[in-house]
PDB file of N, CA and C in Angstrom:
ATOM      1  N   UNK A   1       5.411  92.252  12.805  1.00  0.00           N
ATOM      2  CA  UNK A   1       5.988  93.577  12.923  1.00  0.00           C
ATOM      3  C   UNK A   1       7.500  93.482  12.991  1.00  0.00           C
ATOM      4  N   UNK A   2       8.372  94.591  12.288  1.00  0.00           N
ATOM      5  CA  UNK A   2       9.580  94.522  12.263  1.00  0.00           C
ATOM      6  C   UNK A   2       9.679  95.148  13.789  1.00  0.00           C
ATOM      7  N   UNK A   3      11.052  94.948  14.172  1.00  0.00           N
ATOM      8  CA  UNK A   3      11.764  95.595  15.310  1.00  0.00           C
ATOM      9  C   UNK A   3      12.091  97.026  15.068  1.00  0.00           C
ATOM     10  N   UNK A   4      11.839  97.992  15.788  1.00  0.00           N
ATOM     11  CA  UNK A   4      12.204  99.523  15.641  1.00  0.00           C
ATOM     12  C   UNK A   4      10.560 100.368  14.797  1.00  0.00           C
ATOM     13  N   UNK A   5      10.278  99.031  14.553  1.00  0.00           N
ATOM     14  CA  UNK A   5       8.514  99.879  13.378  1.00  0.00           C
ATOM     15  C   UNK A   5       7.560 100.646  14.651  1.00  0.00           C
ATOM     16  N   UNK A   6       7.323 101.830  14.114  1.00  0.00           N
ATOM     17  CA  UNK A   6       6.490 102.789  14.992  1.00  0.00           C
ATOM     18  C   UNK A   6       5.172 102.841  13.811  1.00  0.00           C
ATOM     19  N   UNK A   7       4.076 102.451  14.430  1.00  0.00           N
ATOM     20  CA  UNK A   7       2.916 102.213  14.029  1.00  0.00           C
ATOM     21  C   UNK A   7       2.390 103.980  13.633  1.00  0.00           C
ATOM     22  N   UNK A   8       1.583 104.178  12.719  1.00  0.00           N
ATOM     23  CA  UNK A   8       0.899 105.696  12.858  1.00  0.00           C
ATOM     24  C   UNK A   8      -0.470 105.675  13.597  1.00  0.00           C
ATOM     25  N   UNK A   9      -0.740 106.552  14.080  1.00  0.00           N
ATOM     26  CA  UNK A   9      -2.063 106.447  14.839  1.00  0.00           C
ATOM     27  C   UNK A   9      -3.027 107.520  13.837  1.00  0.00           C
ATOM     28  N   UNK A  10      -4.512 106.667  13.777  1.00  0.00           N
ATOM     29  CA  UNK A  10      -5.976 107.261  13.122  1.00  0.00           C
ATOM     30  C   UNK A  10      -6.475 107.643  14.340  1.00  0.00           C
ATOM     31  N   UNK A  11      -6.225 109.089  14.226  1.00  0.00           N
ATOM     32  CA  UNK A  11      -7.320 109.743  15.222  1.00  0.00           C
ATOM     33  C   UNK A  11      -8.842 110.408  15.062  1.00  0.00           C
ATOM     34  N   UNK A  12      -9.800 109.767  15.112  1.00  0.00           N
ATOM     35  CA  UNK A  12     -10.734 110.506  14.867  1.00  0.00           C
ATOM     36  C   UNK A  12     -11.090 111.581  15.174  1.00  0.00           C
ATOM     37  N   UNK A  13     -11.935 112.461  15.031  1.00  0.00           N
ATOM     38  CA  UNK A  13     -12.062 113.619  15.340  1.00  0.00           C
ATOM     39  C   UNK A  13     -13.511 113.492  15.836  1.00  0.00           C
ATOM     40  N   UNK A  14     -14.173 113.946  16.978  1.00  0.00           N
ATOM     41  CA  UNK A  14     -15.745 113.580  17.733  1.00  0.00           C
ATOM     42  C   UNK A  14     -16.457 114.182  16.876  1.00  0.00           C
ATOM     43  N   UNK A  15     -16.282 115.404  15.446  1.00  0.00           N
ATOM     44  CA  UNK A  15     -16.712 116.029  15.084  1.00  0.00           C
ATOM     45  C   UNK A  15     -17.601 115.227  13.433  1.00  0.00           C
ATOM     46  N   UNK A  16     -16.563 114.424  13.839  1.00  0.00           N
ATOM     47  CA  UNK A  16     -16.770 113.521  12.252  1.00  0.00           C
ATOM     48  C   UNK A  16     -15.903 114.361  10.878  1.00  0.00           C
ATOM     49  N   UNK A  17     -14.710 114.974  11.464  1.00  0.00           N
ATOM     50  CA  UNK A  17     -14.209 115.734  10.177  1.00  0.00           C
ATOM     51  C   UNK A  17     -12.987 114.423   9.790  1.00  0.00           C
ATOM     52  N   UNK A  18     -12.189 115.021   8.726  1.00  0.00           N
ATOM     53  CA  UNK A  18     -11.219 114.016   8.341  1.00  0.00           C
ATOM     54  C   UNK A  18     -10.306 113.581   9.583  1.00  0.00           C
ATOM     55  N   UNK A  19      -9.917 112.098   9.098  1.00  0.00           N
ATOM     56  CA  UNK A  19      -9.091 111.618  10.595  1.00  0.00           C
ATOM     57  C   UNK A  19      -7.407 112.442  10.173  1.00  0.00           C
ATOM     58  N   UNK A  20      -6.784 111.960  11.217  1.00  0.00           N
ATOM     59  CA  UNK A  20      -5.413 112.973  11.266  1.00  0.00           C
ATOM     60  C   UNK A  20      -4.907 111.867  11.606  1.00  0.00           C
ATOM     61  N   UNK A  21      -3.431 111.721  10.863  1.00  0.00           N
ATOM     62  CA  UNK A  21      -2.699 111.080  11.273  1.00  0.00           C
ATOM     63  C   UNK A  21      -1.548 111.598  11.650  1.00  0.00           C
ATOM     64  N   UNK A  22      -0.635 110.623  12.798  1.00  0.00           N
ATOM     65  CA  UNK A  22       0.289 111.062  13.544  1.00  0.00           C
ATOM     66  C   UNK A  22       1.455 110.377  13.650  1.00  0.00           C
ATOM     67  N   UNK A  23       3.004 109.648  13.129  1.00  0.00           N
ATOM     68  CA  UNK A  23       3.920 109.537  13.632  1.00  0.00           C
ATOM     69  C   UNK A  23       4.354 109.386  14.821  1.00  0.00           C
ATOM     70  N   UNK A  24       5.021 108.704  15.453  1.00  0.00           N
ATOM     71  CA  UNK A  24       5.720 108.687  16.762  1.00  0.00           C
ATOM     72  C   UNK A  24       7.182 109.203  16.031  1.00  0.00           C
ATOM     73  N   UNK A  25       7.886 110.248  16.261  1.00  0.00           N
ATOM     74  CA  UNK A  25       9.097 110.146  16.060  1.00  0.00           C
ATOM     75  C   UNK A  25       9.800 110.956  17.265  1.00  0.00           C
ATOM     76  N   UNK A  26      10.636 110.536  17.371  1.00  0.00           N
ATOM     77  CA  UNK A  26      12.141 110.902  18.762  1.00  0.00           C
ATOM     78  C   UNK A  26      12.367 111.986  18.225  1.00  0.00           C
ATOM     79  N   UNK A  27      12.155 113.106  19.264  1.00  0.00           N
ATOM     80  CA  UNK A  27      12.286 114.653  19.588  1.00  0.00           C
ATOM     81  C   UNK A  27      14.214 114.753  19.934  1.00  0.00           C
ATOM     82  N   UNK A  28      14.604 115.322  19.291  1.00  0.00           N
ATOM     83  CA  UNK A  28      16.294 115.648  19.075  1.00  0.00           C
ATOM     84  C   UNK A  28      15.973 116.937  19.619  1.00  0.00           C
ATOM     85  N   UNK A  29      17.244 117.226  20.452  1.00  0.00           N
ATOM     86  CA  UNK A  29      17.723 118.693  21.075  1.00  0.00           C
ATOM     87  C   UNK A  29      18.042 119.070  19.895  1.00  0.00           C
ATOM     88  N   UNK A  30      17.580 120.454  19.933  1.00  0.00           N
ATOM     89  CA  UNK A  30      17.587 121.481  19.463  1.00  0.00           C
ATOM     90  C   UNK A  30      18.798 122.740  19.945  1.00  0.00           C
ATOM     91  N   UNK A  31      19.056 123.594  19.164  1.00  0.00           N
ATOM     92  CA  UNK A  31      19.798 124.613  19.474  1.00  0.00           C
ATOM     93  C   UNK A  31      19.064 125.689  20.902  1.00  0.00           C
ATOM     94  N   UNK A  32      17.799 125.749  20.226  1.00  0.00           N
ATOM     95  CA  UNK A  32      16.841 126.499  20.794  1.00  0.00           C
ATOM     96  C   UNK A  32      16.497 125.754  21.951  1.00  0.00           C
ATOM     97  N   UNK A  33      16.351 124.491  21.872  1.00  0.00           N
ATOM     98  CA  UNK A  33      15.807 123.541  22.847  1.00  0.00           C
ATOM     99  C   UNK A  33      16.886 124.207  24.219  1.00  0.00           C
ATOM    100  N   UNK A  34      18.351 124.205  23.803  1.00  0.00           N
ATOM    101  CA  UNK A  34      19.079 124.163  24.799  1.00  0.00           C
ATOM    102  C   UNK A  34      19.046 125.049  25.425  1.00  0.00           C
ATOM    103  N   UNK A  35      19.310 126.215  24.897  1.00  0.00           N
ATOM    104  CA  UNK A  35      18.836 128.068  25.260  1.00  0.00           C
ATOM    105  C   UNK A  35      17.906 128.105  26.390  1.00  0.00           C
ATOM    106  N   UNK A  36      16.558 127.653  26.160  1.00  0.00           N
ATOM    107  CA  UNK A  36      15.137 127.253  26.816  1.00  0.00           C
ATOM    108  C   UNK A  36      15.988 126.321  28.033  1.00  0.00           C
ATOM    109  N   UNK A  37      16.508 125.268  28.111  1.00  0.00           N
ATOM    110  CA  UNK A  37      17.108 124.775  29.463  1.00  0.00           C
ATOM    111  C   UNK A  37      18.000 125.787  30.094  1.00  0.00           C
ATOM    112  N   UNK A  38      19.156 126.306  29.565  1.00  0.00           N
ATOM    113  CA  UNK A  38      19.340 127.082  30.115  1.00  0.00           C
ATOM    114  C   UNK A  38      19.023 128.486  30.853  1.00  0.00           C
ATOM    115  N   UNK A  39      18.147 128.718  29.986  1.00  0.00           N
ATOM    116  CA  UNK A  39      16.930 129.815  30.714  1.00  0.00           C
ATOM    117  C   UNK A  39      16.133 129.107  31.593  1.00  0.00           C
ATOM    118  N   UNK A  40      16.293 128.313  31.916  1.00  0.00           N
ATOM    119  CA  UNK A  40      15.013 127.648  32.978  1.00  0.00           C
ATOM    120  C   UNK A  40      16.226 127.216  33.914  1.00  0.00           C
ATOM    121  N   UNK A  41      17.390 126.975  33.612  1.00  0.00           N
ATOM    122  CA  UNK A  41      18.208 127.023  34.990  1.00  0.00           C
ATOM    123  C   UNK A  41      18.726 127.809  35.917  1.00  0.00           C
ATOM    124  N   UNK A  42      18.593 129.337  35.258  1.00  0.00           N
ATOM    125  CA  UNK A  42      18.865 130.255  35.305  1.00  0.00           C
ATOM    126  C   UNK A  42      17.859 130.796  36.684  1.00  0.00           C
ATOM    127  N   UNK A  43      16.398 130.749  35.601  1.00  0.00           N
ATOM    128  CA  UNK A  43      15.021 130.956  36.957  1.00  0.00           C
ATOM    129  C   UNK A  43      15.634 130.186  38.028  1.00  0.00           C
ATOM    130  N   UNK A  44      15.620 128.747  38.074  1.00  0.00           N
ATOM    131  CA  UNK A  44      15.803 128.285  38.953  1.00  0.00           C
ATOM    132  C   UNK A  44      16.579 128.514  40.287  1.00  0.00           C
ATOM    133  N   UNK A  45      17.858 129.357  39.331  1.00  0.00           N
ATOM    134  CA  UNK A  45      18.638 130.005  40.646  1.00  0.00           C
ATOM    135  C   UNK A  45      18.124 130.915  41.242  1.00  0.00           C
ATOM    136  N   UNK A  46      17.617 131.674  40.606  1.00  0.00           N
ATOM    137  CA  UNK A  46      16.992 132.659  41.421  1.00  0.00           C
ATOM    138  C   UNK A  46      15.795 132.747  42.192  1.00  0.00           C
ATOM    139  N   UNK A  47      15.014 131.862  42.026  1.00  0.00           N
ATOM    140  CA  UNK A  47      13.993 131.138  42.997  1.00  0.00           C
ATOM    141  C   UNK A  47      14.575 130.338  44.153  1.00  0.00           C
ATOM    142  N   UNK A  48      15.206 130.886  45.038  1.00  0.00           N
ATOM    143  CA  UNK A  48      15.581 130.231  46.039  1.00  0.00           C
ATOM    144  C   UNK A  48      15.126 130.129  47.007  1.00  0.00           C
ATOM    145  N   UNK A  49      15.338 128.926  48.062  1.00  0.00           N
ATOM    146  CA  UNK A  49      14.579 128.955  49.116  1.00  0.00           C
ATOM    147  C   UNK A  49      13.932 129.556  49.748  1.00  0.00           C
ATOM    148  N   UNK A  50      14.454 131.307  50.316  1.00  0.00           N
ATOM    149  CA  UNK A  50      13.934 131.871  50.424  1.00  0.00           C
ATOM    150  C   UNK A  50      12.918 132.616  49.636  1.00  0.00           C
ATOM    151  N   UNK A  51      12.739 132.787  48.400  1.00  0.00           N
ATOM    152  CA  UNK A  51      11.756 133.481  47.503  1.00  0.00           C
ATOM    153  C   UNK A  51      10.723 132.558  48.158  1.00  0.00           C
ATOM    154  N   UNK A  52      10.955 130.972  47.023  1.00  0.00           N
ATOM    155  CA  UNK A  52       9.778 130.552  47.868  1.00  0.00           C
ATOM    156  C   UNK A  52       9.533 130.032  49.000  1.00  0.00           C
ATOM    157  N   UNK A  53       9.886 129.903  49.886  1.00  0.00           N
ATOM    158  CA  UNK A  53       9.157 130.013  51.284  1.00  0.00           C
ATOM    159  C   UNK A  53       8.676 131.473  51.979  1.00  0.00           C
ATOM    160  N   UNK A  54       9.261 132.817  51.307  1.00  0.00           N
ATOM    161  CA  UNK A  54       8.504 134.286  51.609  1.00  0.00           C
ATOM    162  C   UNK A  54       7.657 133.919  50.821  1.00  0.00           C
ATOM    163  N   UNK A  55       7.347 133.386  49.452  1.00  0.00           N
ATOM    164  CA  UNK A  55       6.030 133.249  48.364  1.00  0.00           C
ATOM    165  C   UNK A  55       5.149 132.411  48.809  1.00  0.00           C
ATOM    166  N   UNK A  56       5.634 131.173  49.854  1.00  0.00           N
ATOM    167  CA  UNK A  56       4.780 130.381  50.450  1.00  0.00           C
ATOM    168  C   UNK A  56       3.801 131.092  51.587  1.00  0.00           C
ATOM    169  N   UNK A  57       4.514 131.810  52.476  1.00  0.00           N
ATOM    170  CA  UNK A  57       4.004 132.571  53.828  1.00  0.00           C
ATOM    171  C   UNK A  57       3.043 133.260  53.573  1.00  0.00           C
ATOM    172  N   UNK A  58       3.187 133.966  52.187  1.00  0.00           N
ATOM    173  CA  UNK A  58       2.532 135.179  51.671  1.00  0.00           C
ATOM    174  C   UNK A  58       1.397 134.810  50.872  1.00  0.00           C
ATOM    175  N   UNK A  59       1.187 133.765  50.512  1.00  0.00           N
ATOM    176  CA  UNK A  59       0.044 133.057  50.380  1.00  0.00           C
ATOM    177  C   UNK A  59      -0.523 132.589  51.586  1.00  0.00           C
ATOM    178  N   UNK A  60      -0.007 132.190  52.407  1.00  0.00           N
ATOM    179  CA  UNK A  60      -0.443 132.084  53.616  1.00  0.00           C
ATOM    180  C   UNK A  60      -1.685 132.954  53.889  1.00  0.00           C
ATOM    181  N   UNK A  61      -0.492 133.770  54.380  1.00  0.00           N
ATOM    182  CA  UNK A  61      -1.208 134.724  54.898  1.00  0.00           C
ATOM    183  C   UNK A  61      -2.421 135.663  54.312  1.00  0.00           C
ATOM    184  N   UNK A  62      -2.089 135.569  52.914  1.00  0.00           N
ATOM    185  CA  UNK A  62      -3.558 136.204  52.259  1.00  0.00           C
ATOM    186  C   UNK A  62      -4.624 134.942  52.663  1.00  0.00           C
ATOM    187  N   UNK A  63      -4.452 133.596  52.202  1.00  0.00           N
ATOM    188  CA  UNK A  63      -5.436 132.831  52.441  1.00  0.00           C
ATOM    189  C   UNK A  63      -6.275 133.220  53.969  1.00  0.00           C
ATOM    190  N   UNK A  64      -5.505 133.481  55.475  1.00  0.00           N
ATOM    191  CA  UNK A  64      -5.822 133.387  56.452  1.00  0.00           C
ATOM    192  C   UNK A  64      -7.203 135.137  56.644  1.00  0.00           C
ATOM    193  N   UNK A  65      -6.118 135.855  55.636  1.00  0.00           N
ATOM    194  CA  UNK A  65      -6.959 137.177  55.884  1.00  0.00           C
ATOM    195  C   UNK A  65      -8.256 137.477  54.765  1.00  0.00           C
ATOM    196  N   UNK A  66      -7.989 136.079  54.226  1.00  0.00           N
ATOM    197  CA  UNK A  66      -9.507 136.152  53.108  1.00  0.00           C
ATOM    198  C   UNK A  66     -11.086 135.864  54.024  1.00  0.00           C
ATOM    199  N   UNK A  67     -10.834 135.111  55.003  1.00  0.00           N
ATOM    200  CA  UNK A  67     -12.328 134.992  55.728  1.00  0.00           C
ATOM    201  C   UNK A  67     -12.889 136.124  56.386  1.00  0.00           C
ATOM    202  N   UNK A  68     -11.864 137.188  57.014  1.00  0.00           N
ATOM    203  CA  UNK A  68     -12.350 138.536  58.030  1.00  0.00           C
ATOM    204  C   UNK A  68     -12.984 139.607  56.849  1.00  0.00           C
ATOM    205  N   UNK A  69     -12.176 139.264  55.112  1.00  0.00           N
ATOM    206  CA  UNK A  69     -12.599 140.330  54.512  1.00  0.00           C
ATOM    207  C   UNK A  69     -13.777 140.028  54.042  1.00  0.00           C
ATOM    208  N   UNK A  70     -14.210 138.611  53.965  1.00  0.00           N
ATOM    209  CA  UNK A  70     -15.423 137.874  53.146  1.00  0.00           C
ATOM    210  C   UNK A  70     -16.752 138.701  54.510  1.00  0.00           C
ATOM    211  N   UNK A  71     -16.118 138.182  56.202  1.00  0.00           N
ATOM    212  CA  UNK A  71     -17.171 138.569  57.001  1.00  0.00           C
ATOM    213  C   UNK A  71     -17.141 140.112  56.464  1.00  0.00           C
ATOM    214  N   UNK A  72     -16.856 140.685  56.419  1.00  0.00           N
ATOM    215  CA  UNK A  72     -16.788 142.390  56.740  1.00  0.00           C
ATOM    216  C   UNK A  72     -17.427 142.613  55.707  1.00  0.00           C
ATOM    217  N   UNK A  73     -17.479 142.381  54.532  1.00  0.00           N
ATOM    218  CA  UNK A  73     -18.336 142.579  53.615  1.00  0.00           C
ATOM    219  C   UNK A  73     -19.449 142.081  53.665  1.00  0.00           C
ATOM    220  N   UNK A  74     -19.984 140.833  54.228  1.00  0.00           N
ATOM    221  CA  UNK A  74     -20.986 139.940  54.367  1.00  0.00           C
ATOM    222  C   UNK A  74     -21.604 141.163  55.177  1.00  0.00           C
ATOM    223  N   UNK A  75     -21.105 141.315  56.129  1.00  0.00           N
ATOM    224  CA  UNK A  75     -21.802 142.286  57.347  1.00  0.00           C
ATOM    225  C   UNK A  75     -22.082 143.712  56.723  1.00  0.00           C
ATOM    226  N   UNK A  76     -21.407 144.726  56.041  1.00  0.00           N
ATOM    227  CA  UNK A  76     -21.864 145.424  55.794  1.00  0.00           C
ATOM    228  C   UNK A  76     -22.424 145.590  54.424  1.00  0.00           C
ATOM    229  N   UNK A  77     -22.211 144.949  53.344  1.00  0.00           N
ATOM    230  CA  UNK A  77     -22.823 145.493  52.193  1.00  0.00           C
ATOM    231  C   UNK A  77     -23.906 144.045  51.408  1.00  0.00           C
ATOM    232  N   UNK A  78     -23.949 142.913  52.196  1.00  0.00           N
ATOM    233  CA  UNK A  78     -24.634 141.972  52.218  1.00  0.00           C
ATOM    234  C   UNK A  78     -24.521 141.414  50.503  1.00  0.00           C
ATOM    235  N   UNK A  79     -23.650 141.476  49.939  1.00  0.00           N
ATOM    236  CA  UNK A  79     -23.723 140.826  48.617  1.00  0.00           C
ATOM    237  C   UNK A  79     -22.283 139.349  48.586  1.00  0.00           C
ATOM    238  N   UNK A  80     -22.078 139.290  49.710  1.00  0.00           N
ATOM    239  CA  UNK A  80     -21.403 137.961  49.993  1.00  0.00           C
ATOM    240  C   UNK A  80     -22.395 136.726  50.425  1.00  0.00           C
ATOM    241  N   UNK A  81     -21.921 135.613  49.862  1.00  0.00           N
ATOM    242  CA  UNK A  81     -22.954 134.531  50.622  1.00  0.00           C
ATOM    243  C   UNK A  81     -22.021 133.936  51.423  1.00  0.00           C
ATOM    244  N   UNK A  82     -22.995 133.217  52.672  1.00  0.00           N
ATOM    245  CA  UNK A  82     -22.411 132.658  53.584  1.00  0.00           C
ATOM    246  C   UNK A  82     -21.395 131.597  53.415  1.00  0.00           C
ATOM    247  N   UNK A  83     -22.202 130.823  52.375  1.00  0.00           N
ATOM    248  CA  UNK A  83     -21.210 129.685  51.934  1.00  0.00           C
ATOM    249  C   UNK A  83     -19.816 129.903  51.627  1.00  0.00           C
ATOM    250  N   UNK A  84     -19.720 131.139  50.775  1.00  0.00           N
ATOM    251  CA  UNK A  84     -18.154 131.538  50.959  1.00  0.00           C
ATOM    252  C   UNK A  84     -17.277 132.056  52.313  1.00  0.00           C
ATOM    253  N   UNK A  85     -17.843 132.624  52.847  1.00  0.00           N
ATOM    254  CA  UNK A  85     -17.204 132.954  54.152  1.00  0.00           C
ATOM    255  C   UNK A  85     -16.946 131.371  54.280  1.00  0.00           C
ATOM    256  N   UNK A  86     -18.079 130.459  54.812  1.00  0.00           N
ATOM    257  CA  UNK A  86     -17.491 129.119  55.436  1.00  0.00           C
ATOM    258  C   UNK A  86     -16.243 128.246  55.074  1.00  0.00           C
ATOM    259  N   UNK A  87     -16.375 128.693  53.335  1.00  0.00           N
ATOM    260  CA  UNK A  87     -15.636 128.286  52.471  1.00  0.00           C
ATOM    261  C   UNK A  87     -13.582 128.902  52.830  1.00  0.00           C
ATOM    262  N   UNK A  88     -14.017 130.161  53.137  1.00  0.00           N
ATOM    263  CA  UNK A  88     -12.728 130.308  53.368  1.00  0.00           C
ATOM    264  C   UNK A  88     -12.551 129.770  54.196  1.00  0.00           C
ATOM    265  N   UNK A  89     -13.063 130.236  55.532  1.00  0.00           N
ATOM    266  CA  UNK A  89     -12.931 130.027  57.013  1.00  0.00           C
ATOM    267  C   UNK A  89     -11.934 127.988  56.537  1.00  0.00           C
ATOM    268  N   UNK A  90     -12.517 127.347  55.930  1.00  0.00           N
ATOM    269  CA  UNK A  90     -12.028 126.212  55.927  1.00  0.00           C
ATOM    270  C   UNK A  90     -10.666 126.166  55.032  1.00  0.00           C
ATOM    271  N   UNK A  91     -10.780 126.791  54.378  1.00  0.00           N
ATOM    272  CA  UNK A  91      -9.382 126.884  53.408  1.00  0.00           C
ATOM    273  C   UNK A  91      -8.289 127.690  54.531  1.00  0.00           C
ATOM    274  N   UNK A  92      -8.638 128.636  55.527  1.00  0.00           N
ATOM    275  CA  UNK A  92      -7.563 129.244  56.268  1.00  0.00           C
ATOM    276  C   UNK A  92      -7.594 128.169  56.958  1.00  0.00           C
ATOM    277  N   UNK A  93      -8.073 127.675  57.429  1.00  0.00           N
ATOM    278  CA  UNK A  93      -7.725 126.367  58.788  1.00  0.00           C
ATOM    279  C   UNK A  93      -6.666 125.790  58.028  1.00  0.00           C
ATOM    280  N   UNK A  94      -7.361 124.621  57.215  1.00  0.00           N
ATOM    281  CA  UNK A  94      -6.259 123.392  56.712  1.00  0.00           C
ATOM    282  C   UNK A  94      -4.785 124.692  56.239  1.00  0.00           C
ATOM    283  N   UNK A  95      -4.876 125.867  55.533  1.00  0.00           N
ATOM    284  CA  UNK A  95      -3.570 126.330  55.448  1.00  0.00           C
ATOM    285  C   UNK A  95      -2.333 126.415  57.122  1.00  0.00           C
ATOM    286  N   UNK A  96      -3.737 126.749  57.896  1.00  0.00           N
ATOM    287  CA  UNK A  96      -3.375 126.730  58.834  1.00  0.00           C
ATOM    288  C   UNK A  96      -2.310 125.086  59.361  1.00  0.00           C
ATOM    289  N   UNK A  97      -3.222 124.363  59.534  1.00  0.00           N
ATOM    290  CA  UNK A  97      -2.670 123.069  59.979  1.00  0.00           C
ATOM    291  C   UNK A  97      -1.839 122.593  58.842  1.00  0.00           C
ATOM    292  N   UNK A  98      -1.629 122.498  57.973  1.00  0.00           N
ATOM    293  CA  UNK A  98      -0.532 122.136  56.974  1.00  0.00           C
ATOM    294  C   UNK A  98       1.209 122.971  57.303  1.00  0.00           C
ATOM    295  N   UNK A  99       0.380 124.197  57.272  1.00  0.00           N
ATOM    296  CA  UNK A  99       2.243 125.088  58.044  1.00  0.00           C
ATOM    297  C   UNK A  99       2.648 124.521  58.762  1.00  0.00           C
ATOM    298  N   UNK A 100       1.438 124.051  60.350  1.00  0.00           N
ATOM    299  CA  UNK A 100       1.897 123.713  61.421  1.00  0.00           C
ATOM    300  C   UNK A 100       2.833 122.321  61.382  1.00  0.00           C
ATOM    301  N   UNK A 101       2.513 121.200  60.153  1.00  0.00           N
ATOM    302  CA  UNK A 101       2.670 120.181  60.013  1.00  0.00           C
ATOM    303  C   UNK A 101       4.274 120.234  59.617  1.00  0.00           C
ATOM    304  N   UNK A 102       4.244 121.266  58.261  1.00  0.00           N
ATOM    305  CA  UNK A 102       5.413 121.457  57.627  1.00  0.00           C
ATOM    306  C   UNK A 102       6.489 121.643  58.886  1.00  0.00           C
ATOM    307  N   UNK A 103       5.782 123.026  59.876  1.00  0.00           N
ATOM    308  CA  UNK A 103       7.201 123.118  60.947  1.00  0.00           C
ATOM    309  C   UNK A 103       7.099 122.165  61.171  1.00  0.00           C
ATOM    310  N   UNK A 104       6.612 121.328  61.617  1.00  0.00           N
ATOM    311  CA  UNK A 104       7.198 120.446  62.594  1.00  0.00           C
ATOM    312  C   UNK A 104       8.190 119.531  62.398  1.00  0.00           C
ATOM    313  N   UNK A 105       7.634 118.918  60.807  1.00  0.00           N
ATOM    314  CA  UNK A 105       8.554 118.119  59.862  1.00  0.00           C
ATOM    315  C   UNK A 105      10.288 118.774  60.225  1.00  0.00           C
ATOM    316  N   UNK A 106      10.317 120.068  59.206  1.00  0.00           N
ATOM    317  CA  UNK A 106      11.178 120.954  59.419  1.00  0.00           C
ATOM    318  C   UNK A 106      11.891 120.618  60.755  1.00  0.00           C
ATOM    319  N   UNK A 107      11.524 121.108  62.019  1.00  0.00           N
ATOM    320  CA  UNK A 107      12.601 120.610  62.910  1.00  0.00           C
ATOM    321  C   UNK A 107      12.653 119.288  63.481  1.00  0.00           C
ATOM    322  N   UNK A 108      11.582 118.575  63.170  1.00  0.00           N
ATOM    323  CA  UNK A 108      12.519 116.522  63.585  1.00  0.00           C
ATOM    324  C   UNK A 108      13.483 116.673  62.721  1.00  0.00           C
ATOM    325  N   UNK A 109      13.419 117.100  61.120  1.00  0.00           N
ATOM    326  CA  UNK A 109      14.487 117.021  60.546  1.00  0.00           C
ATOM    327  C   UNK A 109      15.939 117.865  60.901  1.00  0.00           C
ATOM    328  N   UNK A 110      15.520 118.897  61.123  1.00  0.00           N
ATOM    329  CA  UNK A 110      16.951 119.652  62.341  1.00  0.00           C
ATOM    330  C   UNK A 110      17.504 118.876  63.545  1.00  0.00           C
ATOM    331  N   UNK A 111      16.264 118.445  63.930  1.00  0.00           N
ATOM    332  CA  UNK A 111      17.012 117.631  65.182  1.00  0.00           C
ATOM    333  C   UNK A 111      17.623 116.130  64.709  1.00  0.00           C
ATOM    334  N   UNK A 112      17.013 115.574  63.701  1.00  0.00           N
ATOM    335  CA  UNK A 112      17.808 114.245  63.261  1.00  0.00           C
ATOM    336  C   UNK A 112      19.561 114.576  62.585  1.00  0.00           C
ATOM    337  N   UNK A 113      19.276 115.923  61.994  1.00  0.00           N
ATOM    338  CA  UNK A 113      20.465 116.083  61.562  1.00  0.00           C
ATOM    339  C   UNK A 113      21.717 116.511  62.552  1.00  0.00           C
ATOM    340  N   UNK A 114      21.307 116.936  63.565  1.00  0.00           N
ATOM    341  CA  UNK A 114      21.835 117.255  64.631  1.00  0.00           C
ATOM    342  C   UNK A 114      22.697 116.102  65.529  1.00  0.00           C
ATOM    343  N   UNK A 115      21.104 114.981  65.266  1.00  0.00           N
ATOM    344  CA  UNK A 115      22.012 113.726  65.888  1.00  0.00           C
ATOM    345  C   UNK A 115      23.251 112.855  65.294  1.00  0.00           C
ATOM    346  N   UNK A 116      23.254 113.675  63.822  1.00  0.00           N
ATOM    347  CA  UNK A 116      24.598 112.429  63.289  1.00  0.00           C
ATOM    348  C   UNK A 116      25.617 112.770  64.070  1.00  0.00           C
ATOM    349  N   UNK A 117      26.323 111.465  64.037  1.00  0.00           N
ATOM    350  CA  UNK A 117      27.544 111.873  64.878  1.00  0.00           C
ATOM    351  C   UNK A 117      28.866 112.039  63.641  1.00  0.00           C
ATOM    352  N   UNK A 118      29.696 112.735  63.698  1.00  0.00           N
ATOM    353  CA  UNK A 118      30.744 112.528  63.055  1.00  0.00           C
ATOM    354  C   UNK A 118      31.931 112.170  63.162  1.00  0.00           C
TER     355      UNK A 118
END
């Protein structure tokens, strides 16, 4: 094999139709390409900490209030199965204990930063 040679790949198809072949070739920025980064840096600013951590909470909190609505329906109109109630009930916990984890992270890291001295 020469140096720089990019092999083509025979892909079969599971179907048994004709094979396809494929090139390796190096993807060049584009005009458009760049536009698309810059539109995605753009989102980025505006997704800020706060968005998502209110977008985090707020999942939260639906997750936590999905088990009372699963019982309440279970109880009155009986077309819920139990398994889902349990099912949430366990998905609100661990959301539960994961927040708790995150704070905590959150302030050792306040308090380590606290300790640098300057």
């Amino acid at each position: 094999m020469q140096p720089g040679y990019i092999p083509q790949l025979r892909l079969q198809s599971p179907l048994g139709a004709h094979p396809v072949s494929t090139a390796f070739a190096p993807v060049m920025p584009t005009a458009t390409g760049v536009k698309k980064l810059q539109a995605l840096d753009e989102t980025e600013r505006t997704n800020g900490f706060q968005n998502v951590l209110s977008g985090t909470l707020n999942g939260i909190n639906a997750t936590m209030a999905a088990p009372d609505a699963l019982m309440q329906r279970a109880l009155v109109s009986n077309d819920v199965d139990v398994h889902d109630v349990m099912v949430a009930n366990v998905k609100a916990e661990l959301a539960v204990n994961v927040s708790a984890q995150f704070v905590t992270k959150i302030v050792q890291a306040y308090d380590r930063i606290l300790q640098i001295q300057i």
